[in-house]
C-alpha atoms as a PDB file:
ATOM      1  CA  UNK A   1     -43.889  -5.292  94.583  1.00  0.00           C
ATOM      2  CA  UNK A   2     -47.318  -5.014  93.866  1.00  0.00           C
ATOM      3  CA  UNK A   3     -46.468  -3.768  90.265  1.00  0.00           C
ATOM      4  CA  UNK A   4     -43.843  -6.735  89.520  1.00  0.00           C
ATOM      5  CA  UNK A   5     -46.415  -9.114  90.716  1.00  0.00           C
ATOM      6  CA  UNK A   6     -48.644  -7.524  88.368  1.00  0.00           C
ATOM      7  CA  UNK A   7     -46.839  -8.172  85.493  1.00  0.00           C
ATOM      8  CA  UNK A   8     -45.889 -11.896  86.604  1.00  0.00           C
ATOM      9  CA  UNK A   9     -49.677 -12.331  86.484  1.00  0.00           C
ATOM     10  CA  UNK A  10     -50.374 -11.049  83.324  1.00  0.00           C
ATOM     11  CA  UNK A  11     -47.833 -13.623  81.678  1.00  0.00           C
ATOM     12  CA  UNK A  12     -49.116 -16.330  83.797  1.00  0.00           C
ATOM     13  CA  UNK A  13     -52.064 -17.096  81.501  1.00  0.00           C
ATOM     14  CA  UNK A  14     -52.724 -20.533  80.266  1.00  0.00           C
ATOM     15  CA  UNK A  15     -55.634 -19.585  77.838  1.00  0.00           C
ATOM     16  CA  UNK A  16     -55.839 -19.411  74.055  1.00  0.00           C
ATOM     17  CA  UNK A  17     -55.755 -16.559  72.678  1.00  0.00           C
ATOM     18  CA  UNK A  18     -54.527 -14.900  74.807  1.00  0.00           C
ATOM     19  CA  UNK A  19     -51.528 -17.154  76.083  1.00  0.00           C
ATOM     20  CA  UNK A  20     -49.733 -16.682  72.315  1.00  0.00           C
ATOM     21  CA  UNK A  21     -49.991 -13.013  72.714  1.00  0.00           C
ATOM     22  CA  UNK A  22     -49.172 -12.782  75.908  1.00  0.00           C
ATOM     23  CA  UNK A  23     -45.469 -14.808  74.862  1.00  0.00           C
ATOM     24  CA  UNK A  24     -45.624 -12.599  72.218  1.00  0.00           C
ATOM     25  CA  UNK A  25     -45.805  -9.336  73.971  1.00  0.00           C
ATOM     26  CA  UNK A  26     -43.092 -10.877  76.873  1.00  0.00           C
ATOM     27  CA  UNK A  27     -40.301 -11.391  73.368  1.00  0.00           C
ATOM     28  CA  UNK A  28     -41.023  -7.930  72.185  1.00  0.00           C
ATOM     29  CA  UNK A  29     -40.320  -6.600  76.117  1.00  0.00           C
ATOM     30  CA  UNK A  30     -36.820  -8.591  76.661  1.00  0.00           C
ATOM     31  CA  UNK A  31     -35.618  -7.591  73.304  1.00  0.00           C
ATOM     32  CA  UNK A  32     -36.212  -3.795  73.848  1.00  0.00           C
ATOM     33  CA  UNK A  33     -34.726  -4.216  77.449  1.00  0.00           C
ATOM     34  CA  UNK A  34     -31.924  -5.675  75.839  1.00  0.00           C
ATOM     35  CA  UNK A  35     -30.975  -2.774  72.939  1.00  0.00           C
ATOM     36  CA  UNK A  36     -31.541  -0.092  76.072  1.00  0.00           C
ATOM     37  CA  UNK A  37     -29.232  -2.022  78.494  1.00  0.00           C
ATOM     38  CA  UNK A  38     -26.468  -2.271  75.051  1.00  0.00           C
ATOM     39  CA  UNK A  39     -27.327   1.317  74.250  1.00  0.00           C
ATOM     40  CA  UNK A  40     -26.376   2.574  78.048  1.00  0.00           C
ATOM     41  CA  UNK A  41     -23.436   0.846  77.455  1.00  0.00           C
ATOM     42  CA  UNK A  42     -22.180   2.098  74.966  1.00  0.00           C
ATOM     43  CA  UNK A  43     -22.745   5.668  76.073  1.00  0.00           C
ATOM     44  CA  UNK A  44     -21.142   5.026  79.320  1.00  0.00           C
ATOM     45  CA  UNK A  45     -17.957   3.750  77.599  1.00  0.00           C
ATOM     46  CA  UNK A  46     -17.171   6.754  75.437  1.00  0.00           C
ATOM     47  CA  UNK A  47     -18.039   8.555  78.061  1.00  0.00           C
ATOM     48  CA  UNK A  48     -15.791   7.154  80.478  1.00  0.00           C
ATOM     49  CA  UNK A  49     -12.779   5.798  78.038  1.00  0.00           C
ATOM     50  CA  UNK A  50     -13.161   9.220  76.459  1.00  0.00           C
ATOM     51  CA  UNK A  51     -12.400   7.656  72.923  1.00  0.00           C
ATOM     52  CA  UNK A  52      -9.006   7.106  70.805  1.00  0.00           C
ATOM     53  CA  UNK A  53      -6.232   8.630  71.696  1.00  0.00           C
ATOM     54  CA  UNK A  54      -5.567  11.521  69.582  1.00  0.00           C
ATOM     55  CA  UNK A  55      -2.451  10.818  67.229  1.00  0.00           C
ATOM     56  CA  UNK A  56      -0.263  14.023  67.142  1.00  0.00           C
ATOM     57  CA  UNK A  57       0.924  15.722  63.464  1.00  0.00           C
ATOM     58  CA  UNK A  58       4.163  15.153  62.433  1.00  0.00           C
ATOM     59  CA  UNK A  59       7.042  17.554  63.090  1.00  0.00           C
ATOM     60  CA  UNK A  60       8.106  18.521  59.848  1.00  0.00           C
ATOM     61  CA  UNK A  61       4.389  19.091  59.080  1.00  0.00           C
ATOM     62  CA  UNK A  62       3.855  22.308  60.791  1.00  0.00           C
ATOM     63  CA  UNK A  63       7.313  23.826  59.129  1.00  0.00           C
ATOM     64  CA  UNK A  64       7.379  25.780  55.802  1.00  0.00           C
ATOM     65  CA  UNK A  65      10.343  25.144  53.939  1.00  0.00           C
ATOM     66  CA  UNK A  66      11.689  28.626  51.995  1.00  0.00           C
ATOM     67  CA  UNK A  67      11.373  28.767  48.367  1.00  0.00           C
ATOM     68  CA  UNK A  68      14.248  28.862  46.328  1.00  0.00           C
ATOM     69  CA  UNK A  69      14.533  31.362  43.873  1.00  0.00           C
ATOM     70  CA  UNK A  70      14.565  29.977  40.340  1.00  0.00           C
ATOM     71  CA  UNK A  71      16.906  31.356  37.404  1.00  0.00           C
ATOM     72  CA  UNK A  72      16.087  33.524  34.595  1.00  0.00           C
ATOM     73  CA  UNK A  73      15.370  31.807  31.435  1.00  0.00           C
ATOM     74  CA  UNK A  74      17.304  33.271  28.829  1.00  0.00           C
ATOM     75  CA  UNK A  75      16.291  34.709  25.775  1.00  0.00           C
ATOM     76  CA  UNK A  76      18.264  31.505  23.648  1.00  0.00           C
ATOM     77  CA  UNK A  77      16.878  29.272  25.708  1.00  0.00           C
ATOM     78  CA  UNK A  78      13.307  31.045  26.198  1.00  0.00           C
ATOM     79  CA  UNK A  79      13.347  30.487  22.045  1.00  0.00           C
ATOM     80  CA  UNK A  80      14.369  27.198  21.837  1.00  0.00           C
ATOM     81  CA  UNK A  81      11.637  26.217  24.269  1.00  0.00           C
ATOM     82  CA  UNK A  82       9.293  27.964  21.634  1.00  0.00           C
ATOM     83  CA  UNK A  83      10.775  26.550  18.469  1.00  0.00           C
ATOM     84  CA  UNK A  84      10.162  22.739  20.475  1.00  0.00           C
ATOM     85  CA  UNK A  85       6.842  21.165  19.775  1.00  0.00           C
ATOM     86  CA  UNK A  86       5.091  20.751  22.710  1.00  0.00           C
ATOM     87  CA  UNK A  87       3.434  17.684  22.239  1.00  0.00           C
ATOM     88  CA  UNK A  88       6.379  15.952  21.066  1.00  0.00           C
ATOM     89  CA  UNK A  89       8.355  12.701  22.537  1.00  0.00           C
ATOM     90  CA  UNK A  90      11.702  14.686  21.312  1.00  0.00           C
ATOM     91  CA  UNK A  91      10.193  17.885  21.547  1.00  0.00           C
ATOM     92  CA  UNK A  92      12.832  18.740  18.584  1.00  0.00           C
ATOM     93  CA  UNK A  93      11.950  20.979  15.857  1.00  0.00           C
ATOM     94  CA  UNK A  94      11.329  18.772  12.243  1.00  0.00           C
ATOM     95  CA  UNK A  95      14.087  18.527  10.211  1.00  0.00           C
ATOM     96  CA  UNK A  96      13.745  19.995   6.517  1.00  0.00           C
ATOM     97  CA  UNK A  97      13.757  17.140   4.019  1.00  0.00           C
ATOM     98  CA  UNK A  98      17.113  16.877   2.311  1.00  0.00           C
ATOM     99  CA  UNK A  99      16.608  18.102  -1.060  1.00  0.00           C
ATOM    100  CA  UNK A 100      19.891  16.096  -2.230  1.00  0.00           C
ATOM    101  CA  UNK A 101      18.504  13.322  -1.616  1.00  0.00           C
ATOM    102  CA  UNK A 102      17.381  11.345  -4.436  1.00  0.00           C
ATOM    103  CA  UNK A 103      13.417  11.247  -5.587  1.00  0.00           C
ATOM    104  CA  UNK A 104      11.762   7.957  -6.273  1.00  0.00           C
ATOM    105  CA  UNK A 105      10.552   8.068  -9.198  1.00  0.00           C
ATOM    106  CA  UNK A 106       6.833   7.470  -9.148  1.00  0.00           C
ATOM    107  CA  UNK A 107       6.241   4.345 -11.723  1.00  0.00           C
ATOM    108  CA  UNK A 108       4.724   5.449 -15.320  1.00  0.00           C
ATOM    109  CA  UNK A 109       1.673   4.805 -16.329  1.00  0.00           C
ATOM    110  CA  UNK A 110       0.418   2.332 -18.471  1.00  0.00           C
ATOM    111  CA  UNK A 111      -0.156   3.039 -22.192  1.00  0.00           C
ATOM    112  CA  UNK A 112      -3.129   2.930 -23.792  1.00  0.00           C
ATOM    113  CA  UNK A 113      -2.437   2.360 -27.713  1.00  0.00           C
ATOM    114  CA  UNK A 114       0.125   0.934 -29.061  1.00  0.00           C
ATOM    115  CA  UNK A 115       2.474   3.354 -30.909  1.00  0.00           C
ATOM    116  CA  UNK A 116       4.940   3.070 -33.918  1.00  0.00           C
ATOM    117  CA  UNK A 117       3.581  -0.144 -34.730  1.00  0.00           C
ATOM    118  CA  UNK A 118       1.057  -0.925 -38.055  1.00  0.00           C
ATOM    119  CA  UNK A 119      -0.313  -3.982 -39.461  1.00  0.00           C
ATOM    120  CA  UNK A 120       0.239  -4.870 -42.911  1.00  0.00           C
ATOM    121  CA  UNK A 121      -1.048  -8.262 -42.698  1.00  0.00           C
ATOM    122  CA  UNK A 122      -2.229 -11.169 -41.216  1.00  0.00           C
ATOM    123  CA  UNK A 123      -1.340 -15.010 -41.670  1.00  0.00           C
ATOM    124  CA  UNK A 124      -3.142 -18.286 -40.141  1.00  0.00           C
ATOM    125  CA  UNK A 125      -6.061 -18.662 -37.666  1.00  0.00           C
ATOM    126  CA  UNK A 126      -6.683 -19.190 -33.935  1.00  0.00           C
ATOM    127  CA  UNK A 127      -3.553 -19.797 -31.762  1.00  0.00           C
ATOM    128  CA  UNK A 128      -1.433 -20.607 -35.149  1.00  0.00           C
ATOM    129  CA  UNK A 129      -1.738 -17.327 -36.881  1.00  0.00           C
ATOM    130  CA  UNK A 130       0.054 -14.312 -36.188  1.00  0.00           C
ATOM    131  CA  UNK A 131       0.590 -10.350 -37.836  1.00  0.00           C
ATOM    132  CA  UNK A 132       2.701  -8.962 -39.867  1.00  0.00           C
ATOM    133  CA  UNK A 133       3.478  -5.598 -38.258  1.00  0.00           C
ATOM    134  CA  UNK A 134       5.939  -2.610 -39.142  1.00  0.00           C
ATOM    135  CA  UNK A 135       8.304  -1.716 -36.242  1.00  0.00           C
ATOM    136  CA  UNK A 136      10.107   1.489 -36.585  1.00  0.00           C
ATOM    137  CA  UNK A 137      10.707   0.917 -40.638  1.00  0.00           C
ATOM    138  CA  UNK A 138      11.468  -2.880 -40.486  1.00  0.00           C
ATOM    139  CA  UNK A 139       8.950  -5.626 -40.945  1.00  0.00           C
ATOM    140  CA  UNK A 140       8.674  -8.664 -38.639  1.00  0.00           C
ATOM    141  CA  UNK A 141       6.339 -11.376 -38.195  1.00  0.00           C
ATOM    142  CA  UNK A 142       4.610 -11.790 -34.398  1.00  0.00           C
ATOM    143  CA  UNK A 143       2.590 -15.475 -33.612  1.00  0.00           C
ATOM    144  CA  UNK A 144      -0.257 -14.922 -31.304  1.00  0.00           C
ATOM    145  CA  UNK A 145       0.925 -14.985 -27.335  1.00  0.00           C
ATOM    146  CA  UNK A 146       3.902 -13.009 -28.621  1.00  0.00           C
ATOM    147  CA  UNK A 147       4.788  -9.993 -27.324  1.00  0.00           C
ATOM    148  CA  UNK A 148       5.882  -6.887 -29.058  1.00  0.00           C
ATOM    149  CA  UNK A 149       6.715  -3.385 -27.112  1.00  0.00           C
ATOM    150  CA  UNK A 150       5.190  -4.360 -24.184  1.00  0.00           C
ATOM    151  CA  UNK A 151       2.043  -5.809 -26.044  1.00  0.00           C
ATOM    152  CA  UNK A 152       1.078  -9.207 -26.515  1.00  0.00           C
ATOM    153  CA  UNK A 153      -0.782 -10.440 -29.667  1.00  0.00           C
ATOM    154  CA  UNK A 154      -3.962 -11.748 -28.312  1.00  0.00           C
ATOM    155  CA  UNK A 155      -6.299 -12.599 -31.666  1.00  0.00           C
ATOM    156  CA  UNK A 156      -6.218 -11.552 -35.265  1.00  0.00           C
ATOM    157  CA  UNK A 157      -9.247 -11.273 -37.312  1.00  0.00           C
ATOM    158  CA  UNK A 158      -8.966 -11.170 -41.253  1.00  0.00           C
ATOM    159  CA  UNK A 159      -8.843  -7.040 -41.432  1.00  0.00           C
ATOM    160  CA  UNK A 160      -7.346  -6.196 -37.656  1.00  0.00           C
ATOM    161  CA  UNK A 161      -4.839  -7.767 -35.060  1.00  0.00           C
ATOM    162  CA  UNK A 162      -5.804  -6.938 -31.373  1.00  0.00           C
ATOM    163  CA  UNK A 163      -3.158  -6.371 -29.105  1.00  0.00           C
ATOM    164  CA  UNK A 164      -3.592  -6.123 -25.302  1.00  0.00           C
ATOM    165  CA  UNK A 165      -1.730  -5.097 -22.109  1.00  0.00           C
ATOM    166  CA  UNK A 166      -2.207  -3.891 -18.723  1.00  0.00           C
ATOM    167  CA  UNK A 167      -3.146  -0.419 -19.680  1.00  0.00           C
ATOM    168  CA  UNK A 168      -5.451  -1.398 -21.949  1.00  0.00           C
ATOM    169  CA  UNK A 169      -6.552  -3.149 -25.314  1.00  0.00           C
ATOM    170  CA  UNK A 170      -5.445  -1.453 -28.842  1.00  0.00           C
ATOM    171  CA  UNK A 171      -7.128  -2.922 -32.163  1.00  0.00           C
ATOM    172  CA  UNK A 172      -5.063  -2.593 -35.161  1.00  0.00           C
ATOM    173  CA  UNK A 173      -6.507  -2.457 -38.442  1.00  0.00           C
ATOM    174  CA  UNK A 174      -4.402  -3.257 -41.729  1.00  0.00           C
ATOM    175  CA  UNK A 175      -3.076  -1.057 -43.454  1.00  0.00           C
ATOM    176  CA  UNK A 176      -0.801  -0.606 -47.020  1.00  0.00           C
ATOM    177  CA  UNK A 177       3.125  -0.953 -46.598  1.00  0.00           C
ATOM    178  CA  UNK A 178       5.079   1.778 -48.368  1.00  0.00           C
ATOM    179  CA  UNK A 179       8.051   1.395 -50.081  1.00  0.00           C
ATOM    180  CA  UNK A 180      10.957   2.483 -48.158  1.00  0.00           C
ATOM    181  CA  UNK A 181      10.276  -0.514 -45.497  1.00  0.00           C
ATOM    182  CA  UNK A 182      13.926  -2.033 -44.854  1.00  0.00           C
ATOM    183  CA  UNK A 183      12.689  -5.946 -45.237  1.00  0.00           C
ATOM    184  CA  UNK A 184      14.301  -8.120 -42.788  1.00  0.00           C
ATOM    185  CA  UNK A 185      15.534 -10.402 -45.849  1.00  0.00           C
ATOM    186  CA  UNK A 186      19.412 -12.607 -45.512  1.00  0.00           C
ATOM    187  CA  UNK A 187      21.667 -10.970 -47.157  1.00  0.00           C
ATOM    188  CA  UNK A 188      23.202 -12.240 -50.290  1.00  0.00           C
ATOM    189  CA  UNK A 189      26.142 -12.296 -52.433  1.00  0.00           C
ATOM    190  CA  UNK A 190      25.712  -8.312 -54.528  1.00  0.00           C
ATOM    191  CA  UNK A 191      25.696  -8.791 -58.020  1.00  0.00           C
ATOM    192  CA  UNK A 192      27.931  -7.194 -60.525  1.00  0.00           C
ATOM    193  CA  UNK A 193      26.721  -3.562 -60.694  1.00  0.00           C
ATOM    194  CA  UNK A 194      25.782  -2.994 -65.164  1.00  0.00           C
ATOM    195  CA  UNK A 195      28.018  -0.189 -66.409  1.00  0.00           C
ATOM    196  CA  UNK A 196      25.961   2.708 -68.423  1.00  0.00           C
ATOM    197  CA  UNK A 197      26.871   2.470 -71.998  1.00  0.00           C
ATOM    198  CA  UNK A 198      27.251   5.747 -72.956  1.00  0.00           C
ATOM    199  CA  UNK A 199      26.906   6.214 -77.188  1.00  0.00           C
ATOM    200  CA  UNK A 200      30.204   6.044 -79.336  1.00  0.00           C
ATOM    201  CA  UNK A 201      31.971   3.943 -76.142  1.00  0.00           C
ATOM    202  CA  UNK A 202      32.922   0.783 -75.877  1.00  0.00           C
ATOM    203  CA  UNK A 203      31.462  -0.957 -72.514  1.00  0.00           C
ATOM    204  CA  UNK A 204      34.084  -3.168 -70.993  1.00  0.00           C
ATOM    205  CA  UNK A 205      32.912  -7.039 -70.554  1.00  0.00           C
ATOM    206  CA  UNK A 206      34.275  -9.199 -68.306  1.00  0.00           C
ATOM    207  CA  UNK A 207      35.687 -12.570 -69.436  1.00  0.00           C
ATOM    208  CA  UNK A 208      33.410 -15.433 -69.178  1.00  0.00           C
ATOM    209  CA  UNK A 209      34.306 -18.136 -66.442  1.00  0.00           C
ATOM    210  CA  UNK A 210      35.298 -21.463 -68.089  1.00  0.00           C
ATOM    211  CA  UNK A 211      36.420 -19.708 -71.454  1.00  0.00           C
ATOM    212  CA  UNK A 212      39.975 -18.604 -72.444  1.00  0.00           C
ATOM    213  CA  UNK A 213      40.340 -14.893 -72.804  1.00  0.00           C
ATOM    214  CA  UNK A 214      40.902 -15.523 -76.705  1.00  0.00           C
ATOM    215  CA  UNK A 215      37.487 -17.762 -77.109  1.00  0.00           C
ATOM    216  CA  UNK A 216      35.741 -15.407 -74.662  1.00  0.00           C
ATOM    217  CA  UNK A 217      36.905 -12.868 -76.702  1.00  0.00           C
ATOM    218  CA  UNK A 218      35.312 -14.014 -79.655  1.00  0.00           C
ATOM    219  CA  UNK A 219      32.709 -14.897 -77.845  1.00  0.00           C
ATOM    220  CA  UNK A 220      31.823 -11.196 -77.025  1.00  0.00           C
ATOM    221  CA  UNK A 221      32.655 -10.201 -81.159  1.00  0.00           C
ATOM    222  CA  UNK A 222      29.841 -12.381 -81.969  1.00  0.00           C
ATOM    223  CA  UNK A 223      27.759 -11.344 -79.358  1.00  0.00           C
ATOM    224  CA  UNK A 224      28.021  -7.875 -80.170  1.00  0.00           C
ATOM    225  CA  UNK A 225      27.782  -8.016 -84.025  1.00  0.00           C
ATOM    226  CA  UNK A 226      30.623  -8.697 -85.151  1.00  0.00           C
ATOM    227  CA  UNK A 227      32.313  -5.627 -83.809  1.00  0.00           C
END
């Protein structure tokens, strides 16, 4: 008793500073009594409750199933696993390409110059004028924006034409025509080819048109002389 009335006395202050500590002190007492009283508890609980109840294992945990014995692989079938990629969604062996099957043809490239063509002349100015070129042995005249074996006439200059394209740009400069060029020229009625008068032979003439063959033939007397 005498203890308990102790303590009753010692929070029964009423004096600064000492009554804030003293309410102070009293807190800090309750709220250990309290976390001893929940901590007994909680002690005596397990101890007496003993815990969970344990949850047995399954029966078909504890029992070992036997093993089957697997097949031999064969040897076709071991090398047909081999020949399979591994890594592939088929995991098939890759075909060989069919060689019967037809090649693209990869496009050609582009030429450079301009071949088989020479110019022998020139004619106009600006976007008027054009070339006169040579084209495999026949001449022909090409304006400027024309196009000739894949080329297209893009200026002219008084000694050169310039042609361009998508392989490149090909200046031609003039040059002399021979003679055997087949000129692109209508073709007209052939004249009457001149026999070869041949000494001590008469040459044969034909009649003149309009003339009867007795006044044409008189005609030719006095032409030749008299004979």
């Amino acid at each position: 008793m005498m203890v308990i009335s102790d303590v009753l006395s010692r929070y029964k202050t009423r004096v600064n500073p000492l009554f804030a500590e003293r309410r102070l002190e009293l807190a800090l007492v309750v709220a250990l009594l309290l976390l001893a009283l929940q901590l007994a508890w909680g002690v005596t609980r397990q101890i007496v409750d003993g815990g969970p109840a344990p949850i047995p294992p399954a029966a078909d945990s504890l029992s070992v199933l036997a093993l089957e014995q697997q097949p031999e692989v064969s040897d076709d079938a071991s090398a047909e696993i081999v020949s399979r990629p591994l890594f592939w969604a088929s995991r098939r062996p890759a075909q060989a390409p069919d060689e019967t099957a037809p090649k693209k043809e990869k496009p050609k490239a582009a030429a450079t110059t301009l071949k088989g063509v020479r110019v022998v002349g020139v004619f106009g100015s600006g976007e008027t004028g054009g070339a006169i070129v040579i084209v495999k042995g026949k001449r022909q005249r090409v304006a400027v924006d024309d196009e000739l074996e894949g080329w297209t006439l893009e200026s002219i200059a008084p000694d050169r034409a310039i042609f361009v394209s998508a392989g490149g740009r090909d200046e031609k400069m003039l040059s002399m025509a021979s003679l055997d060029v087949q000129y692109n020229a209508p073709a007209t009625s052939a004249s009457p080819a001149v026999p070869t008068r041949v000494p001590g032979q008469k040459v044969p003439i034909a009649p003149l048109q309009g003339i009867p063959e007795a006044e044409a033939s008189e005609e030719q007397s006095l032409s030749m002389g008299g004979r």
